[in-house]
N, C-alpha and C. Protein backbone atom coordinates (compact mmCIF):
# COMPACT_ATOMS: atom_id res chain seq x y z
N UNK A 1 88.12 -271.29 34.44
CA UNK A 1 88.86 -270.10 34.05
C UNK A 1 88.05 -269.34 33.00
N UNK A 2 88.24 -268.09 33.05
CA UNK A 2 87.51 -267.10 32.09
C UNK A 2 88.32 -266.57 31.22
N UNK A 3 87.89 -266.71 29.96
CA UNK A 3 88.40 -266.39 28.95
C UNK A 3 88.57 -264.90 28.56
N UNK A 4 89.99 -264.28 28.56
CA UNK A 4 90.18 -263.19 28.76
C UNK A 4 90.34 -262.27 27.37
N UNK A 5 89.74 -261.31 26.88
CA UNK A 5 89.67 -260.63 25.57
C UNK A 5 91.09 -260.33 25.58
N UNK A 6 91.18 -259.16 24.35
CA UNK A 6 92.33 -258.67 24.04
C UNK A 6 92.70 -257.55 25.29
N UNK A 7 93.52 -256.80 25.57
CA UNK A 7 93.97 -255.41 26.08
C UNK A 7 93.64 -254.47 25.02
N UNK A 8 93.85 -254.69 23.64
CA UNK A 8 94.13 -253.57 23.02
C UNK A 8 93.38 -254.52 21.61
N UNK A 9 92.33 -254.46 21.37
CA UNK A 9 91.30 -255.22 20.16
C UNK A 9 91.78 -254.54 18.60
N UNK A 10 92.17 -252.97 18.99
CA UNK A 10 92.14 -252.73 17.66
C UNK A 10 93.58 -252.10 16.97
N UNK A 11 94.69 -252.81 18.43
CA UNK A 11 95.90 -252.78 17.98
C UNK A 11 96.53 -252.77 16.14
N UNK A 12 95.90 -254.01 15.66
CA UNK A 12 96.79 -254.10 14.39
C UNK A 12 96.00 -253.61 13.50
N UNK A 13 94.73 -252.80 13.63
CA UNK A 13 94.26 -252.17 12.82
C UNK A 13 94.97 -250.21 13.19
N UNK A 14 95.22 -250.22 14.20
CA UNK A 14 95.92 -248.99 14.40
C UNK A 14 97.42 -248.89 13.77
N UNK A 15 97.77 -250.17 13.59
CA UNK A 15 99.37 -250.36 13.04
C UNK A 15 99.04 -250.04 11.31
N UNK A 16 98.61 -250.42 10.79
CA UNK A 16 97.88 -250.29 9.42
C UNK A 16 97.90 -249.06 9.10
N UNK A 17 96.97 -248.36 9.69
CA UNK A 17 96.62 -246.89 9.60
C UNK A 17 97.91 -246.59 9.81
N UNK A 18 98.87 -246.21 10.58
CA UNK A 18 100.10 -245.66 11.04
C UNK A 18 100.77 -246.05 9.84
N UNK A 19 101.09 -246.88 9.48
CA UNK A 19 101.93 -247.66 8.38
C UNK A 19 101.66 -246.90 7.17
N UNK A 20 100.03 -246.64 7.19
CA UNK A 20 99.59 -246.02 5.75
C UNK A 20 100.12 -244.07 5.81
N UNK A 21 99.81 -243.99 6.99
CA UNK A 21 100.32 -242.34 6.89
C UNK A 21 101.60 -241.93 7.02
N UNK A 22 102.73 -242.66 7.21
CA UNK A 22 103.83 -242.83 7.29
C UNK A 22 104.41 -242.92 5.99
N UNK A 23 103.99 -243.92 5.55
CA UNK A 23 104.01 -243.86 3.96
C UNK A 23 103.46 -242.95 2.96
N UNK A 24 102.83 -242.30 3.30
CA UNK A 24 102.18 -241.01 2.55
C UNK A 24 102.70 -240.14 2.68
N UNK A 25 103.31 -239.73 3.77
CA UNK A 25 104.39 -238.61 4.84
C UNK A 25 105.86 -239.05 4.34
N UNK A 26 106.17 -240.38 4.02
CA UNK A 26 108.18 -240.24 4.02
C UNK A 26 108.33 -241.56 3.14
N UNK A 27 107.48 -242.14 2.67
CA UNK A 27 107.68 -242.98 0.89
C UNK A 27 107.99 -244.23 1.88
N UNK A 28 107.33 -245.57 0.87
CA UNK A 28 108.30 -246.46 1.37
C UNK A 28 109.65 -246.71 2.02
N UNK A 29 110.53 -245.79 1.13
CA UNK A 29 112.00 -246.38 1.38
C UNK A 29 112.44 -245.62 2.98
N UNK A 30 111.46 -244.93 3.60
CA UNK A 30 111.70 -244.45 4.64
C UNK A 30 110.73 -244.90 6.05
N UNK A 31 110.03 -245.84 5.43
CA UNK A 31 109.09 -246.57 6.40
C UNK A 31 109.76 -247.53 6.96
N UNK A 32 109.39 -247.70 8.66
CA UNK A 32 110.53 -248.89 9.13
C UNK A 32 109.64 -249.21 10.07
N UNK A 33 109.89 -250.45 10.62
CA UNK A 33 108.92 -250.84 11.92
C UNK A 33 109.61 -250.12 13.09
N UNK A 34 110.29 -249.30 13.41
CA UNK A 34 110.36 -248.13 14.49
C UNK A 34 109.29 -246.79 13.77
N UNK A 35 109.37 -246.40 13.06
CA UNK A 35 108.57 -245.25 12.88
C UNK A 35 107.22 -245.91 12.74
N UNK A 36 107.24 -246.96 11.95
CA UNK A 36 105.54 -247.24 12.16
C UNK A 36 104.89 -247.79 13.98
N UNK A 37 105.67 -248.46 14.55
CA UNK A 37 105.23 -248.84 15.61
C UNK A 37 105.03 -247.19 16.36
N UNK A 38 105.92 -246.03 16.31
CA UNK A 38 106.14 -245.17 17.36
C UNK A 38 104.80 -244.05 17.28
N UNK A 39 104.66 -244.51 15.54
CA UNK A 39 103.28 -243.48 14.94
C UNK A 39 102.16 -244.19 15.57
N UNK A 40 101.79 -245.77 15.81
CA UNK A 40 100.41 -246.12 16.20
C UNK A 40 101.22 -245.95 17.81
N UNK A 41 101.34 -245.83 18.24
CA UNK A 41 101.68 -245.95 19.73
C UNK A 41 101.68 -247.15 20.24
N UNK A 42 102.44 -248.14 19.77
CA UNK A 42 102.25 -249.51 20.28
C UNK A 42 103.68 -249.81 20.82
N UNK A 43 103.83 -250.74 21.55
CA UNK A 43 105.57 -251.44 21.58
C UNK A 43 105.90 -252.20 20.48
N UNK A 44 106.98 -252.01 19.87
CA UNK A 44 107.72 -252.61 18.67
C UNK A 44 107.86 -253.72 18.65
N UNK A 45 107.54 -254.38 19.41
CA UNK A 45 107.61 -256.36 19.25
C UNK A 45 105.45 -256.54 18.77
N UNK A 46 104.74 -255.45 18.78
CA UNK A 46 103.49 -255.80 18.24
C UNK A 46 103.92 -255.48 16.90
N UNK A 47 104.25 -255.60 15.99
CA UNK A 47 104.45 -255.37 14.50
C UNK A 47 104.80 -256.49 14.41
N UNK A 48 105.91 -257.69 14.78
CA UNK A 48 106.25 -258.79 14.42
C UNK A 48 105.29 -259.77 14.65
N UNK A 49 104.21 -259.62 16.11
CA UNK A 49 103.45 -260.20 16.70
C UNK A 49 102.04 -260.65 15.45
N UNK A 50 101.62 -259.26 15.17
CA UNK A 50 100.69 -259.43 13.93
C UNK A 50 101.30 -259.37 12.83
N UNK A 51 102.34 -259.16 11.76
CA UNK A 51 102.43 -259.28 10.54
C UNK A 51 103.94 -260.38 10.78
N UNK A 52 103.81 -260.52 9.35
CA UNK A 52 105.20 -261.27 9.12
C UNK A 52 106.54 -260.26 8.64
N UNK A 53 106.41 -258.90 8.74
CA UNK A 53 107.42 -258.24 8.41
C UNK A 53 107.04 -257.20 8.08
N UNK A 54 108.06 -255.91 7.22
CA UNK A 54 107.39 -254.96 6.65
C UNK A 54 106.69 -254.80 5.38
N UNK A 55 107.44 -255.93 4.54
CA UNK A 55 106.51 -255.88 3.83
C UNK A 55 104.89 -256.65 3.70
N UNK A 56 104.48 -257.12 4.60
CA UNK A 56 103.62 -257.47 4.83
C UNK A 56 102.71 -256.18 5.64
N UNK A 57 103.12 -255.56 6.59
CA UNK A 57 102.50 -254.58 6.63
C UNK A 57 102.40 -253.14 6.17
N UNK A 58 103.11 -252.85 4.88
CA UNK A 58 103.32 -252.52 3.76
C UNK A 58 101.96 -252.83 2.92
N UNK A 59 102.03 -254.13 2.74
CA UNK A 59 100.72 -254.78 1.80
C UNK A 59 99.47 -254.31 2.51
N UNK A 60 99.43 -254.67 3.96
CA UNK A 60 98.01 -254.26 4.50
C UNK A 60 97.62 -252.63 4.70
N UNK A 61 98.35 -252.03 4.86
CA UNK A 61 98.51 -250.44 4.13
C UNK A 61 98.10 -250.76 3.01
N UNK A 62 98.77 -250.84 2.36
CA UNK A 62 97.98 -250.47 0.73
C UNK A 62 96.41 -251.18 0.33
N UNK A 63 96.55 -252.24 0.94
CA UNK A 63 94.93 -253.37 0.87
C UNK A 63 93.72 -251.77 1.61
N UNK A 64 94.14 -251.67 2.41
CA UNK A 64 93.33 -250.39 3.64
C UNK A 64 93.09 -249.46 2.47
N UNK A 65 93.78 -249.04 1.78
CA UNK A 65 93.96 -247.77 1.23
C UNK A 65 93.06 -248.07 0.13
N UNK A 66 93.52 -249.19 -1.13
CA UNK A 66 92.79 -249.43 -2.21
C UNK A 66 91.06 -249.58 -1.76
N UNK A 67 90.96 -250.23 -0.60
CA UNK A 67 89.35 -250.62 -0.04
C UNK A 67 88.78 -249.59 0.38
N UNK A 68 89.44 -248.57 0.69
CA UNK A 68 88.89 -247.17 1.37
C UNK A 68 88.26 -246.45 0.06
N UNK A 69 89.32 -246.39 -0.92
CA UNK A 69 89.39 -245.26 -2.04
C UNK A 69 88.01 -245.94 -2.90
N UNK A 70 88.10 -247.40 -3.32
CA UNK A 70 87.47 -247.65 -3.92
C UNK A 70 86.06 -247.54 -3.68
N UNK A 71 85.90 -247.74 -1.89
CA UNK A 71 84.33 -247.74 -1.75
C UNK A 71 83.73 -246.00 -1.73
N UNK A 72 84.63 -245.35 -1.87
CA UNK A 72 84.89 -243.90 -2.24
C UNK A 72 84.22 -243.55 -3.50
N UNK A 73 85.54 -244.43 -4.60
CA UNK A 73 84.90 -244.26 -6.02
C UNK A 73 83.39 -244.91 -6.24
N UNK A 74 82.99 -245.75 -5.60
CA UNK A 74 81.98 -246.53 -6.08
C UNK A 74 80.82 -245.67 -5.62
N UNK A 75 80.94 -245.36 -4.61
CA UNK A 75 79.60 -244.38 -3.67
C UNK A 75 79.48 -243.35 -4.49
N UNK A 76 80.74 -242.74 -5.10
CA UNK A 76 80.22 -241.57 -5.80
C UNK A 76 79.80 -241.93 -7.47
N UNK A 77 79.73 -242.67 -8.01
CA UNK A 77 79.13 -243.42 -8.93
C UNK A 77 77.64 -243.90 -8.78
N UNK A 78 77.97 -244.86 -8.22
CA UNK A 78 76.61 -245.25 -7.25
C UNK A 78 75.26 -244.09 -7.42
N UNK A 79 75.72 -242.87 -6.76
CA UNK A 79 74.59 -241.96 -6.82
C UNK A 79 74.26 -241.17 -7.83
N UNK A 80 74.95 -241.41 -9.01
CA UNK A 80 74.38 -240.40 -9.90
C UNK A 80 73.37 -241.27 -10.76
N UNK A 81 72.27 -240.52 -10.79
CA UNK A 81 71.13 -240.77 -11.56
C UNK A 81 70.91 -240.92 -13.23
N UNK A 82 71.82 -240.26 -14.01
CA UNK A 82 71.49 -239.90 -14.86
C UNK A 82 73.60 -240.03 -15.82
N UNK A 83 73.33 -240.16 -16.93
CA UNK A 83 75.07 -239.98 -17.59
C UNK A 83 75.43 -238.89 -16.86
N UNK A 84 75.12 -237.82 -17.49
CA UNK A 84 75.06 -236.51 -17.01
C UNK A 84 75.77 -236.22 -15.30
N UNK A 85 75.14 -236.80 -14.32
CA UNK A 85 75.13 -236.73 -13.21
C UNK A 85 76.91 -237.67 -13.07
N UNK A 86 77.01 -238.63 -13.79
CA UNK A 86 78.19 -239.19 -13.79
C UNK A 86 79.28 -238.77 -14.13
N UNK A 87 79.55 -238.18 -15.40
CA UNK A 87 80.05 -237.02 -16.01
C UNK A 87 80.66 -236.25 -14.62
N UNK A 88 79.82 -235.70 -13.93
CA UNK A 88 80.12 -234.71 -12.73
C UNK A 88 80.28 -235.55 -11.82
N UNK A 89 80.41 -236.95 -10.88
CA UNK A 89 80.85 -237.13 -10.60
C UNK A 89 82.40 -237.85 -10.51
N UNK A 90 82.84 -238.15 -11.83
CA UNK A 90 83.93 -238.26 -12.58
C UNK A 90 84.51 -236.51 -12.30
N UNK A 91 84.33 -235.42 -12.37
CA UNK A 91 84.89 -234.35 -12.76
C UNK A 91 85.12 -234.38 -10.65
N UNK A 92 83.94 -234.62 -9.90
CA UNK A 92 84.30 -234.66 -8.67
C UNK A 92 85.52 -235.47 -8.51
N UNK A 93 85.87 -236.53 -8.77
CA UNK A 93 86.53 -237.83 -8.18
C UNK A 93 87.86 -236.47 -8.70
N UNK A 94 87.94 -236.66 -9.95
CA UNK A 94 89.30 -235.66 -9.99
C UNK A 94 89.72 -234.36 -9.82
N UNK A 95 88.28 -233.54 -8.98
CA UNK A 95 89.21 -232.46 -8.51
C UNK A 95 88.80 -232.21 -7.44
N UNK A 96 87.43 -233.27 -7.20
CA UNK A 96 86.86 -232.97 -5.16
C UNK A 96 88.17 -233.39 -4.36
N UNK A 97 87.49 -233.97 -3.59
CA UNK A 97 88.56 -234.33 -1.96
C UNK A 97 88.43 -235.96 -1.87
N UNK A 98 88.58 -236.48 -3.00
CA UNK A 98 88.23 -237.85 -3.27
C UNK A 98 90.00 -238.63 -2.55
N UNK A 99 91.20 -237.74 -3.01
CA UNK A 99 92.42 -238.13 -2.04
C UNK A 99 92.85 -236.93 -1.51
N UNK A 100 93.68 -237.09 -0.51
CA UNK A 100 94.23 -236.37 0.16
C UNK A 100 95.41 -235.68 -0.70
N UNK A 101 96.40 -234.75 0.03
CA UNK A 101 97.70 -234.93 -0.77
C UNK A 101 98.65 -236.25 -0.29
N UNK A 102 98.29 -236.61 0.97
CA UNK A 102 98.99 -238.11 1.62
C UNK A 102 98.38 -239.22 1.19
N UNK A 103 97.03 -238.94 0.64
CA UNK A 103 96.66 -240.31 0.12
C UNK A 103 97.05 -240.50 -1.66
N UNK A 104 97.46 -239.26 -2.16
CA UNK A 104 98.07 -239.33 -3.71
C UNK A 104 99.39 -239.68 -3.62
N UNK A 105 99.96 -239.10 -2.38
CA UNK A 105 101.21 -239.76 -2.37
C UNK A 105 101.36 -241.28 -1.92
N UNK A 106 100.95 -241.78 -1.39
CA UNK A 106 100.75 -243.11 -0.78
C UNK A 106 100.52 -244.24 -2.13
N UNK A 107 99.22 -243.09 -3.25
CA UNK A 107 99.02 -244.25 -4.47
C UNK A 107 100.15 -244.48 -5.28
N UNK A 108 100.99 -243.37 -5.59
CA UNK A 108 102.33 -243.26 -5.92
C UNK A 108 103.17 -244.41 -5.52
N UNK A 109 103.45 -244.51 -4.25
CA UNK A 109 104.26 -245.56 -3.30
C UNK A 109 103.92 -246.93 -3.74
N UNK A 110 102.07 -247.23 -3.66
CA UNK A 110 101.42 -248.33 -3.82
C UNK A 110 101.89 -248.67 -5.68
N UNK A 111 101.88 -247.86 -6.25
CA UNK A 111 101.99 -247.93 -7.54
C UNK A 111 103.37 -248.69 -7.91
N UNK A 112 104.73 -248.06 -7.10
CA UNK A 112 106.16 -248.41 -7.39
C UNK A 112 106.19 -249.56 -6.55
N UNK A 113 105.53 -249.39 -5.60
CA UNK A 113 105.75 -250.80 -4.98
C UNK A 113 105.60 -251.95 -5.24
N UNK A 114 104.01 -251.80 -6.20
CA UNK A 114 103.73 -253.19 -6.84
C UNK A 114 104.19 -253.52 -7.98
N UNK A 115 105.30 -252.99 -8.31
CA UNK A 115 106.24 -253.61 -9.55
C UNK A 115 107.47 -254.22 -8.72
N UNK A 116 107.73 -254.55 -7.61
CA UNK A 116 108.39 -255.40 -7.32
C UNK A 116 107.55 -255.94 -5.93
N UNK A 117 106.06 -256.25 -5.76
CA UNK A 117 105.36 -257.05 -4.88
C UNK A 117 104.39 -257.31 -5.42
N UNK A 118 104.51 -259.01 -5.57
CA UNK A 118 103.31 -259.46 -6.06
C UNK A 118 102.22 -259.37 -5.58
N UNK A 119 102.03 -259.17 -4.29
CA UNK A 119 100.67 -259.07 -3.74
C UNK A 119 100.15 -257.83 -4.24
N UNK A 120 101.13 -256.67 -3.84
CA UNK A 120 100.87 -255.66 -4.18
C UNK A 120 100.37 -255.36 -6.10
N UNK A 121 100.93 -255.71 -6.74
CA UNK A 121 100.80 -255.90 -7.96
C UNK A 121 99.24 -256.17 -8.53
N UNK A 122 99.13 -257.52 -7.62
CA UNK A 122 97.53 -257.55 -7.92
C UNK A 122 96.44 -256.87 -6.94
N UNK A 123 96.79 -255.95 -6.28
CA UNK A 123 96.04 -255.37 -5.40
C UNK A 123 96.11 -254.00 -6.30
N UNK A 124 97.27 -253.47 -7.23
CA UNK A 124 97.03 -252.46 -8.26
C UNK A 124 95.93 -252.93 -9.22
N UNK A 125 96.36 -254.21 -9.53
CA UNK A 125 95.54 -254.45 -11.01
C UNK A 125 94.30 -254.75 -10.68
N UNK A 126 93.79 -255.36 -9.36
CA UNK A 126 93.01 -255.40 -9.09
C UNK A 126 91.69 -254.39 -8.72
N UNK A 127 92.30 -253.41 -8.06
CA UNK A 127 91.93 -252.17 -8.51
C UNK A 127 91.35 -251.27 -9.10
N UNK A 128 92.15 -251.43 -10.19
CA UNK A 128 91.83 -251.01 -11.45
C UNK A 128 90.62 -251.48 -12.16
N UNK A 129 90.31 -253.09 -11.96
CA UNK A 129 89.37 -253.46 -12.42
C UNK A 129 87.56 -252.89 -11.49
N UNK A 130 88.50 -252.81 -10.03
CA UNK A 130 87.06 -252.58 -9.17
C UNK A 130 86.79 -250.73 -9.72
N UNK A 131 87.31 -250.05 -10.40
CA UNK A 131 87.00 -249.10 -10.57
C UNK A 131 86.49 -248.97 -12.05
N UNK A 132 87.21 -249.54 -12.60
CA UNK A 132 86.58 -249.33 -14.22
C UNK A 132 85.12 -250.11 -14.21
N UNK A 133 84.90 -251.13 -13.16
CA UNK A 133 83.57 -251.67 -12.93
C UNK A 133 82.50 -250.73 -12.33
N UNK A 134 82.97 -249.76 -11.20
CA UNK A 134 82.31 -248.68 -10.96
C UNK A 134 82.10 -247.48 -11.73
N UNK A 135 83.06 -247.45 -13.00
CA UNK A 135 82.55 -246.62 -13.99
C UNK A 135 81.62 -247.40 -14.63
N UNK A 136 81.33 -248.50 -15.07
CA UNK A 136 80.79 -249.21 -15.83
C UNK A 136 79.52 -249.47 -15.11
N UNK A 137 79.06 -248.77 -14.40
CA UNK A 137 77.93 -248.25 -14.48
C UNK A 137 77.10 -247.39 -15.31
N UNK A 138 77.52 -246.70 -15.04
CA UNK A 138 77.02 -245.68 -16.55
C UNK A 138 77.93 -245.57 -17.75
N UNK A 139 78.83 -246.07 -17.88
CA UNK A 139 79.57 -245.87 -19.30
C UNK A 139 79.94 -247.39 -19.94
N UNK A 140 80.34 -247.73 -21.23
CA UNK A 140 80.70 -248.56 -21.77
C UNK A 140 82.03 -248.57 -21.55
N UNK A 141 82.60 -250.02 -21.76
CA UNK A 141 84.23 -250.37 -21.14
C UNK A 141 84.75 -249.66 -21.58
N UNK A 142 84.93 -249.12 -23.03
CA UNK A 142 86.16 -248.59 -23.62
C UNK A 142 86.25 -246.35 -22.97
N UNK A 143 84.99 -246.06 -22.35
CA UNK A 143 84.65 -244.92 -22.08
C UNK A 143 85.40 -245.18 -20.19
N UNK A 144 85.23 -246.27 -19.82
CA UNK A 144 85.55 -246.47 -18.51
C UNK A 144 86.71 -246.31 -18.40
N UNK A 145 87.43 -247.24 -19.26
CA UNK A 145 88.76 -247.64 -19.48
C UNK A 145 89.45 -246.02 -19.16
N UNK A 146 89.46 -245.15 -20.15
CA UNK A 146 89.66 -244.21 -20.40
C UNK A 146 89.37 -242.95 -19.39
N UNK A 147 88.53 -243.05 -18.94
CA UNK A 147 87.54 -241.63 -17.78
C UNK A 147 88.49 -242.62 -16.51
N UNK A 148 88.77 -243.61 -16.40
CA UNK A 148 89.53 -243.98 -15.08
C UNK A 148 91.25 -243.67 -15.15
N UNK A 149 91.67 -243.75 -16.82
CA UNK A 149 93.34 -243.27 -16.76
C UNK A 149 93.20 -242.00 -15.98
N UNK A 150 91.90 -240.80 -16.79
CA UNK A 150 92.10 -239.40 -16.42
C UNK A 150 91.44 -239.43 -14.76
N UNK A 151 91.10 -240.18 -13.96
CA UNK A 151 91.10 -239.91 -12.43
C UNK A 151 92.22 -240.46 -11.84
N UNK A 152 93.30 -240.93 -12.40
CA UNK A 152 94.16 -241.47 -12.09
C UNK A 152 95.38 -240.44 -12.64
N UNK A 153 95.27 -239.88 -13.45
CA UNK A 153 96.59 -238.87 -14.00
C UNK A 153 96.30 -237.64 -13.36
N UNK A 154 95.04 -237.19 -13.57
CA UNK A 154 94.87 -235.74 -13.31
C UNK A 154 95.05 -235.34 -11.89
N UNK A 155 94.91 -236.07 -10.44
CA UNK A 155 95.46 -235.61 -9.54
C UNK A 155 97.07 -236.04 -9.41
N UNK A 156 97.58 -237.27 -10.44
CA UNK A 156 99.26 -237.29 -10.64
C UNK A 156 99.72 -235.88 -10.37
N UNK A 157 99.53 -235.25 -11.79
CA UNK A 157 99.65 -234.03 -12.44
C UNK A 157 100.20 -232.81 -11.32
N UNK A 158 98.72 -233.08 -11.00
CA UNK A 158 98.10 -231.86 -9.73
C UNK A 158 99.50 -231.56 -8.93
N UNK A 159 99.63 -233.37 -8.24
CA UNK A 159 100.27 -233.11 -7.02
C UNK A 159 101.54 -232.51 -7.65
N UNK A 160 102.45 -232.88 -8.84
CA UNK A 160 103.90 -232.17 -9.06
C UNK A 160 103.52 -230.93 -9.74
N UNK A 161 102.83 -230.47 -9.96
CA UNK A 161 102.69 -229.18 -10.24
C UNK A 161 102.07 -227.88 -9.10
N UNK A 162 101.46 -228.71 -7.94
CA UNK A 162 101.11 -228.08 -7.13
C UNK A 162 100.02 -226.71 -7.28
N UNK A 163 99.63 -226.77 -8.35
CA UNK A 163 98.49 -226.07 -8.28
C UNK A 163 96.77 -226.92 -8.48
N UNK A 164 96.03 -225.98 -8.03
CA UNK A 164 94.69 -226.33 -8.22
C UNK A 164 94.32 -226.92 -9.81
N UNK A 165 93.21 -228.14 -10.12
CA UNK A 165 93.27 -228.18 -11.02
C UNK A 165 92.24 -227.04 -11.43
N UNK A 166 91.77 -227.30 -12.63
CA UNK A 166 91.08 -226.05 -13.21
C UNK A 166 89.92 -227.26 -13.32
N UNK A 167 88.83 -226.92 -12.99
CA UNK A 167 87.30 -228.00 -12.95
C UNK A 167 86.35 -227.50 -14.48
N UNK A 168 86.46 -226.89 -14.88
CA UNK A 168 85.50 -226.44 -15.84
C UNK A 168 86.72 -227.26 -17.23
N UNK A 169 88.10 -226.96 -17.40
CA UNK A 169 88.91 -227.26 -18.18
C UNK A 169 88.51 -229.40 -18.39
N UNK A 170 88.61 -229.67 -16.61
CA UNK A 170 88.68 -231.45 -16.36
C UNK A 170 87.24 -231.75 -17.17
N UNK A 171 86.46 -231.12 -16.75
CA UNK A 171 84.72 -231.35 -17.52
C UNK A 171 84.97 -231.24 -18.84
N UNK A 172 84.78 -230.05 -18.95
CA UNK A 172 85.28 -230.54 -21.03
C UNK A 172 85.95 -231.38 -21.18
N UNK A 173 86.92 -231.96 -20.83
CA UNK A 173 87.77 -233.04 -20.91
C UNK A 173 86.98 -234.17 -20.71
N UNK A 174 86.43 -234.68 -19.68
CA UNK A 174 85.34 -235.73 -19.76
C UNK A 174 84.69 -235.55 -20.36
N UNK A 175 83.71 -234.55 -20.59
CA UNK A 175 82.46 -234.69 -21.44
C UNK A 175 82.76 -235.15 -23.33
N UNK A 176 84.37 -234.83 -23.47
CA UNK A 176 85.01 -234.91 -25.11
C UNK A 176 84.86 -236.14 -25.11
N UNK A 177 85.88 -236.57 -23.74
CA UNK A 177 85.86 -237.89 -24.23
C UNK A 177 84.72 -239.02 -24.04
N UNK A 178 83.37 -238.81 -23.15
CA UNK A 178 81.94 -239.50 -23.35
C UNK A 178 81.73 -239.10 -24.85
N UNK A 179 81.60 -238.42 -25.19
CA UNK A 179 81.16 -237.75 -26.24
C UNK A 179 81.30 -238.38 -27.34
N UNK A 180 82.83 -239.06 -27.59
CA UNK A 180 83.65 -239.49 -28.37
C UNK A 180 83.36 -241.36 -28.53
N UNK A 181 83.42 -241.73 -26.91
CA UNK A 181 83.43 -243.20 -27.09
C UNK A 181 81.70 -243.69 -27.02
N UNK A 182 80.74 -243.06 -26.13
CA UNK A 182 79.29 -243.19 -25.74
C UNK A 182 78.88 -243.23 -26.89
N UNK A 183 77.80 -244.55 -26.99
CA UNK A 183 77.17 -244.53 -28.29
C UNK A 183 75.96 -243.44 -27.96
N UNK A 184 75.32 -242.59 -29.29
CA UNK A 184 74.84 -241.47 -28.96
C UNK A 184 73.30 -242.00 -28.37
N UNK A 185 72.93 -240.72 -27.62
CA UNK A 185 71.44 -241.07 -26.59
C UNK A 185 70.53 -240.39 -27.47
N UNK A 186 69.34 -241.13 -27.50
CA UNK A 186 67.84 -240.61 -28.29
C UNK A 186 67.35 -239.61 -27.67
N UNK A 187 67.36 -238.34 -28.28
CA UNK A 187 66.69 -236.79 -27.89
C UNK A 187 65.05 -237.31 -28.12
N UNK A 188 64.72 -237.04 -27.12
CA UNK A 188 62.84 -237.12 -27.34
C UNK A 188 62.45 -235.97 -27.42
C-alpha cells in the first residue's frame, strides 16, 4: 500500500491566518469556530480536528502574529548601520506600515487576551523581550526599554484617534529620548 499525503497540506495553517483576521476584523469576543472555519474555507469539524478548541486556536493566531511582527521588527533593526540609521528605523516601525490597522487591532485583542491566557501571557511577555533584544542592538537596555513602550503606544494612539501620526514630531521624540538615556558618542 502507498502512503497517501494530505488533500489539503496547508489546511491548519489557513485556519490560523483566518482566525487571525477575524480577530482583527470583530475582537475576540466575536470570534467563533463558525466564522473562523467559513473565513479559511474549510468544513467545521477541521478546527476540532487540528486544535483543541478556540482557545487554542486563538493562541496560534496570536503565536503567527507575534512571529510575523517580530521578524518585522528585527529586519528593520537588523539593517541599520549606524545609531542614527536606528533612530529612523524606530521612527519607521512607528509610523511606516510595520502593522496594519487589523494587525493593531489584533495586538489589542492579543494584549486583553493574555491577561486571562497563560499561554498567551507569555507569548506577550515574551515578546516584549524579543523586541527590546532587537532594539538592543544599537541601544542600551534602559534606551530599549523605553524606544519599545513608544512603538508600542504610538500606533495605540494613532488607531483611536484616527489620524496620521505626525513623523518629524515621533523623531524628535526618539531622538530626546536616545539623547537622554545613550551614553554620549566621541565627535572625531
Amino acid at each position: 500500500m502507498v502512503a497517501r499525503g494530505a488533500n489539503d497540506p496547508d489546511r491548519r495553517e489557513r485556519i490560523v491566518a483566518a482566525a487571525l483576521e477575524v480577530i482583527g476584523e470583530r475582537g475576540v469576543h466575536q470570534t467563533s469556530h463558525r466564522v473562523i472555519a467559513a473565513r479559511a474555507g474549510v468544513p467545521l469539524g477541521s478546527l476540532t480536528y487540528y486544535f483543541d478548541g478556540l482557545s487554542d486556536i486563538v493562541e496560534q493566531a496570536f503565536a503567527s502574529l507575534a512571529a510575523r511582527m517580530a521578524q518585522q521588527y528585527r529586519a528593520s533593526l537588523e539593517s541599520a548601520q549606524s545609531r542614527d540609521e536606528a533612530c529612523a528605523a524606530v521612527v519607521d516601525l512607528i509610523c511606516g506600515s510595520y502593522a496594519t490597522t487589523d494587525e493593531v487591532r489584533a495586538l489589542f485583542e492579543m494584549y486583553s487576551f493574555g491577561n486571562y491566557d497563560a499561554k498567551v501571557h507569555d507569548l506577550c511577555r515574551d515578546w516584549l523581550l524579543v523586541s527590546r533584544a532587537s532594539l538592543g542592538l544599537h541601544f542600551t537596555e534602559p534606551t530599549a526599554r523605553a524606544l519599545d513602550a513608544l512603538v508600542e503606544a504610538f500606533p495605540m494612539h494613532q488607531a483611536w484617534e484616527g489620524e496620521p501620526l505626525d513623523r518629524d514630531y515621533v523623531a524628535a521624540v526618539v531622538q530626546a529620548l536616545v539623547d537622554r538615556f545613550e551614553p554620549a558618542r566621541d565627535v572625531v
